[in-house]
C-alpha atoms as a PDB file:
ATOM      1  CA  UNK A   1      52.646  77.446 -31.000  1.00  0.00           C
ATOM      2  CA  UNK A   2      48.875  77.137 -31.885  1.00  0.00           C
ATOM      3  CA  UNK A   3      48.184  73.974 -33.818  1.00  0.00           C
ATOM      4  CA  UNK A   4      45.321  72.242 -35.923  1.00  0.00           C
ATOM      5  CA  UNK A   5      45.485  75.567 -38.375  1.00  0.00           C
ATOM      6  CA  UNK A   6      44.183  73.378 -40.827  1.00  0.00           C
ATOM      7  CA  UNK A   7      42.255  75.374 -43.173  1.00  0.00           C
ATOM      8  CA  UNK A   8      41.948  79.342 -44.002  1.00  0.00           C
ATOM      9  CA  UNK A   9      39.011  80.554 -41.285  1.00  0.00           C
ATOM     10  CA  UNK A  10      41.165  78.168 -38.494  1.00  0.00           C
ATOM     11  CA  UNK A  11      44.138  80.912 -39.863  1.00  0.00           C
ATOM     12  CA  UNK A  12      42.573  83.705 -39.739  1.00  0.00           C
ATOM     13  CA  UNK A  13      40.901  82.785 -36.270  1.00  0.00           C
ATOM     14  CA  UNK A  14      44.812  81.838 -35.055  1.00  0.00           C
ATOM     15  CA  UNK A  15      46.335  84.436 -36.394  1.00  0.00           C
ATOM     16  CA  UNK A  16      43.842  86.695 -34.069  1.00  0.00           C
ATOM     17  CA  UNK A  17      44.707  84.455 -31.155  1.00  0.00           C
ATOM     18  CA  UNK A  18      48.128  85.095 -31.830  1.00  0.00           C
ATOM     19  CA  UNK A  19      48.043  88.653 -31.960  1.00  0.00           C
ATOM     20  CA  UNK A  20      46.192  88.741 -28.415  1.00  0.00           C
ATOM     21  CA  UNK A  21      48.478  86.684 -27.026  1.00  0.00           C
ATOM     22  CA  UNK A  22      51.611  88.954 -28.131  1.00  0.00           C
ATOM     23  CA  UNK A  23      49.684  91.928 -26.625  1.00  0.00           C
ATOM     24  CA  UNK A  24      48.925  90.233 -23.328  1.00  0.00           C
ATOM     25  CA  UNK A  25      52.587  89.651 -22.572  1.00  0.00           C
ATOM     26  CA  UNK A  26      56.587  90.074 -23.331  1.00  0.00           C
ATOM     27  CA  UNK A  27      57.543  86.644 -22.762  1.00  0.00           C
ATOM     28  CA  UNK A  28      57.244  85.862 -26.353  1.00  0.00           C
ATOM     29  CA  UNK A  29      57.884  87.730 -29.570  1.00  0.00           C
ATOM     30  CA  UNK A  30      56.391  85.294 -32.147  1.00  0.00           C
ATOM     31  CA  UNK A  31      53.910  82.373 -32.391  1.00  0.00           C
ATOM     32  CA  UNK A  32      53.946  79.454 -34.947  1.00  0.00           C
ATOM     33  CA  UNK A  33      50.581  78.834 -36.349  1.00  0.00           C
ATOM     34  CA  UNK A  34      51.020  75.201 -37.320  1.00  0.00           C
ATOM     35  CA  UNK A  35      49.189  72.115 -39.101  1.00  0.00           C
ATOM     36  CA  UNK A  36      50.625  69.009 -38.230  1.00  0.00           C
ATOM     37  CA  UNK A  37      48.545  67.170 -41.401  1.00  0.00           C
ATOM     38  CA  UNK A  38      49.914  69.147 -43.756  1.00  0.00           C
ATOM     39  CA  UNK A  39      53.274  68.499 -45.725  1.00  0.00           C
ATOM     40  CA  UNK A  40      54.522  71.798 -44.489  1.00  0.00           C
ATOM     41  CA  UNK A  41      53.804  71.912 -40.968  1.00  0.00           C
ATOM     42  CA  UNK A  42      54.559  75.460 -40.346  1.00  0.00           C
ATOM     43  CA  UNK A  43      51.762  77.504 -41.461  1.00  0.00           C
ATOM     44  CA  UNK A  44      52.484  80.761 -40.597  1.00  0.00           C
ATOM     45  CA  UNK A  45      54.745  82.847 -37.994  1.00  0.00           C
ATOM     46  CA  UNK A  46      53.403  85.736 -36.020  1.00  0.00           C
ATOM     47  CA  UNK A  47      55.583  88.330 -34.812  1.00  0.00           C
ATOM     48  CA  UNK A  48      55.597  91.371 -32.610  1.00  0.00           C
ATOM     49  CA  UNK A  49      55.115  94.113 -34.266  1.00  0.00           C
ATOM     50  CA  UNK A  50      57.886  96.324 -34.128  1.00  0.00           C
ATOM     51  CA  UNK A  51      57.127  99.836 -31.713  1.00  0.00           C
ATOM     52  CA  UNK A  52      55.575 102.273 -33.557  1.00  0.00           C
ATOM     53  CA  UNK A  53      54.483 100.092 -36.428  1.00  0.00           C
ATOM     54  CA  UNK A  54      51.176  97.963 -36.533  1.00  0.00           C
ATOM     55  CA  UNK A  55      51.245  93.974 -36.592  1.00  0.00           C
ATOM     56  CA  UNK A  56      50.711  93.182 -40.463  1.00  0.00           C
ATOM     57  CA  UNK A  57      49.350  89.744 -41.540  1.00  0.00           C
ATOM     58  CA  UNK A  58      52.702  90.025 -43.449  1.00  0.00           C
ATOM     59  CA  UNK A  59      54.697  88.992 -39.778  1.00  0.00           C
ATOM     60  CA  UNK A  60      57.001  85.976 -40.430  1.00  0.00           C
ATOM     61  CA  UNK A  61      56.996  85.208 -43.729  1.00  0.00           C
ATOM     62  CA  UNK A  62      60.872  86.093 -43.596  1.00  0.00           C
ATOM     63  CA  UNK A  63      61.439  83.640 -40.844  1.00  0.00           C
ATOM     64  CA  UNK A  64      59.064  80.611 -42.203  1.00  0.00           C
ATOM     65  CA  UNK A  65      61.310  81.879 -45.888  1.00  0.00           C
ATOM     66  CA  UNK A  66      64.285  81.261 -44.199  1.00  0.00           C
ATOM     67  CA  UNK A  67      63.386  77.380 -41.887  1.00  0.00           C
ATOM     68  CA  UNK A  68      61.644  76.548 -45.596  1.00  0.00           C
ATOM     69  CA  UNK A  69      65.491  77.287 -47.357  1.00  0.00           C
ATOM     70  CA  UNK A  70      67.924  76.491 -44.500  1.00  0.00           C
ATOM     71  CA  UNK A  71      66.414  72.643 -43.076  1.00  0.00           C
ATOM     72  CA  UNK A  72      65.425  69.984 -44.508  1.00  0.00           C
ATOM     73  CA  UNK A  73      61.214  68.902 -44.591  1.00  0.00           C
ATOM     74  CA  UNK A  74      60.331  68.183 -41.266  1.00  0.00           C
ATOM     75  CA  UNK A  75      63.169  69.786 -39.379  1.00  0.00           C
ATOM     76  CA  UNK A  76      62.514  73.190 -39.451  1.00  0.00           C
ATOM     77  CA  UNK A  77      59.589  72.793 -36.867  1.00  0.00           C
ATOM     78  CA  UNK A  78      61.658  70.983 -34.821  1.00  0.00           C
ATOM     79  CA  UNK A  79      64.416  73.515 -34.969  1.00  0.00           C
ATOM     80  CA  UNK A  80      62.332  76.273 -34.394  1.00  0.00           C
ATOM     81  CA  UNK A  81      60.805  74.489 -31.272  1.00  0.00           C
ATOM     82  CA  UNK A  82      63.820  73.901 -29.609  1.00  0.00           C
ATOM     83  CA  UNK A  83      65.835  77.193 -29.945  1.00  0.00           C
END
């Protein structure tokens, strides 16, 4: 997880982090960018880009979809940061 992502150039710059930290090792196949002012904590998820396909900024927006529609405010980080 890489927190304080609170504001678009902190994104962008975390969203690069992310990335390099995806290609530097296996252990891990996404990375929450999070904001722990904002109302919806979980900013955006990273994930590994599947072989043979580049990463797309597009990465996670299925999973964040799916902790936004399946707990309730607040939990979903929680969830996610446990499992």
């Amino acid at each position: 997880m890489i927190n304080m992502v609170d504001d678009a150039q902190r994104e962008r710059l975390a969203w690069e982090a992310a990335q390099a930290a995806l290609a530097l090792t296996t252990r891990f196949d996404r990375i929450l960018l999070c904001s722990m002012r904002a109302s919806e904590p979980i900013v955006r998820a990273v994930e590994r880009a599947p072989p043979g396909r580049a990463a797309s900024e597009r990465d996670g927006h299925a999973l964040l979809a799916f902790c936004k529609d399946n707990f309730a405010e607040g939990e979903h980080h929680e969830r996610l940061r446990t499992s």
